[in-house]
Protein backbone atom coordinates (compact mmCIF):
# COMPACT_ATOMS: atom_id res chain seq x y z
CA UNK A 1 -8.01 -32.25 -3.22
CA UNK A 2 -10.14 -30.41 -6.16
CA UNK A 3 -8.65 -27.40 -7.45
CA UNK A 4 -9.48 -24.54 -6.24
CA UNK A 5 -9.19 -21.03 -8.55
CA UNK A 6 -6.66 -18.50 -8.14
CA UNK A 7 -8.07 -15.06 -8.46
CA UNK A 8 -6.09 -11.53 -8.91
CA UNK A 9 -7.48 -9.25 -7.26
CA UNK A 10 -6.84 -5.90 -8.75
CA UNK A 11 -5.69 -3.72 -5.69
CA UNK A 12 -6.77 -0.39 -4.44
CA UNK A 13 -4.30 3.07 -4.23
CA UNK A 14 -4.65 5.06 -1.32
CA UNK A 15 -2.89 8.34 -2.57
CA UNK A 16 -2.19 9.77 0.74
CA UNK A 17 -0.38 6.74 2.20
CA UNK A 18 1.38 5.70 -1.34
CA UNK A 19 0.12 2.25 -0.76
CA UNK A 20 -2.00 -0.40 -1.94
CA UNK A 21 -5.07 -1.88 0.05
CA UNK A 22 -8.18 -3.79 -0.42
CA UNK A 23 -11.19 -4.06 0.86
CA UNK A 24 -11.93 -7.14 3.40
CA UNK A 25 -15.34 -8.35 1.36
CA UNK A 26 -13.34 -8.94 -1.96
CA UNK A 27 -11.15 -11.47 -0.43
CA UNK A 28 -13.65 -13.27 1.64
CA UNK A 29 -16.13 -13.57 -1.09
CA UNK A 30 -13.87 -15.40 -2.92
CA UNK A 31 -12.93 -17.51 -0.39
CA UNK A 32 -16.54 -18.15 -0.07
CA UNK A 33 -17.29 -18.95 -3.52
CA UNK A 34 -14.14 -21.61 -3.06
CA UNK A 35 -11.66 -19.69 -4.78
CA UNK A 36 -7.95 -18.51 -3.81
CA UNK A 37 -7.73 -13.86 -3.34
CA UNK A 38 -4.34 -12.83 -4.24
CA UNK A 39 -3.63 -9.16 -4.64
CA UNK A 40 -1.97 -8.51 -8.03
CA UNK A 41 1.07 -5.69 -7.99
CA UNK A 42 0.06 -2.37 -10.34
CA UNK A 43 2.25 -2.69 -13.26
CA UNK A 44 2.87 -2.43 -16.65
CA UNK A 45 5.27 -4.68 -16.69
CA UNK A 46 4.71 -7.19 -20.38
CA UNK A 47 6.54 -10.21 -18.67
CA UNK A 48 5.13 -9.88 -15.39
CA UNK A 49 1.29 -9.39 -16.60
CA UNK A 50 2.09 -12.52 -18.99
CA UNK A 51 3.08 -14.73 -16.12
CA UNK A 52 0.13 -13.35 -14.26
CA UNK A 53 -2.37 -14.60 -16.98
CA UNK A 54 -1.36 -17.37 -16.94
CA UNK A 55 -0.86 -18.73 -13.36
CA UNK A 56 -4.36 -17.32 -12.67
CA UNK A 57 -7.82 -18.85 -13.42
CA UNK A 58 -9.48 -15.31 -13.66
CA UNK A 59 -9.37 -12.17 -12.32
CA UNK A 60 -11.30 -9.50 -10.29
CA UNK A 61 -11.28 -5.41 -10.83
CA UNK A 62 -12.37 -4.08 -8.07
CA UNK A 63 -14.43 -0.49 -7.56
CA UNK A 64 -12.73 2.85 -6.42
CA UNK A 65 -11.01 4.50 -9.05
CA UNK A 66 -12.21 4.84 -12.24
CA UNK A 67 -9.58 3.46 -15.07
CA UNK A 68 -8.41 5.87 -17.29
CA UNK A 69 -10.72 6.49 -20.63
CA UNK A 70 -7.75 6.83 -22.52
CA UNK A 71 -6.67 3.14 -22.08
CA UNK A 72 -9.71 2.13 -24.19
CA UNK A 73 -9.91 4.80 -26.74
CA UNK A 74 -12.32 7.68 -25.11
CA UNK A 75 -12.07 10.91 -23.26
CA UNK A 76 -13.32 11.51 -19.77
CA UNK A 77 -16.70 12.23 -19.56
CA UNK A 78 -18.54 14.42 -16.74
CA UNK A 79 -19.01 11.36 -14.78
CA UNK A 80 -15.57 10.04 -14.75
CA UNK A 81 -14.10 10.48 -11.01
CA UNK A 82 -11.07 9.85 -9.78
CA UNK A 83 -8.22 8.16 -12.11
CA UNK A 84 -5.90 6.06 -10.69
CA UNK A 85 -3.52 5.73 -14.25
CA UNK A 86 -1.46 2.28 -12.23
CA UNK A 87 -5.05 0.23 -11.97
């Protein structure tokens, strides 16, 4: 049996519920394409993103919030909705 990819999928935060969700389509197009959807914990965590790296092939961040400017040097612009600071 060929390998098949494993893919983090970077969840969804539904502040209302305090949960984590994800869309149906993410998951089933990478099932499609032949891959394996799993849906990675929000974390900042060193050891636990290391191990993530590298038991998966690649990953996948999904749309919703927007991630925080700060994390790559910049301020929020007029466009910048909804920050989710976890994802």
């Amino acid at each position: 049996m060929a390998h098949r990819p494993l893919i983090g999928v970077v969840p969804l935060w539904d502040d209302t519920l305090n949960s984590l969700w994800m869309l149906p389509g993410y998951f089933d197009g990478i099932i499609e394409a032949g891959g394996i959807p799993v849906m990675l914990p929000l974390t900042d965590d060193e050891t636990t993103i290391g191990q993530l790296v590298s038991q998966c092939d690649g990953f996948l961040v999904t749309g919703g919030h927007d991630v925080d400017p700060e994390r790559y040097g910049e301020a929020a612009g007029p466009k910048t909705v909804k920050l989710c600071k976890a994802r």
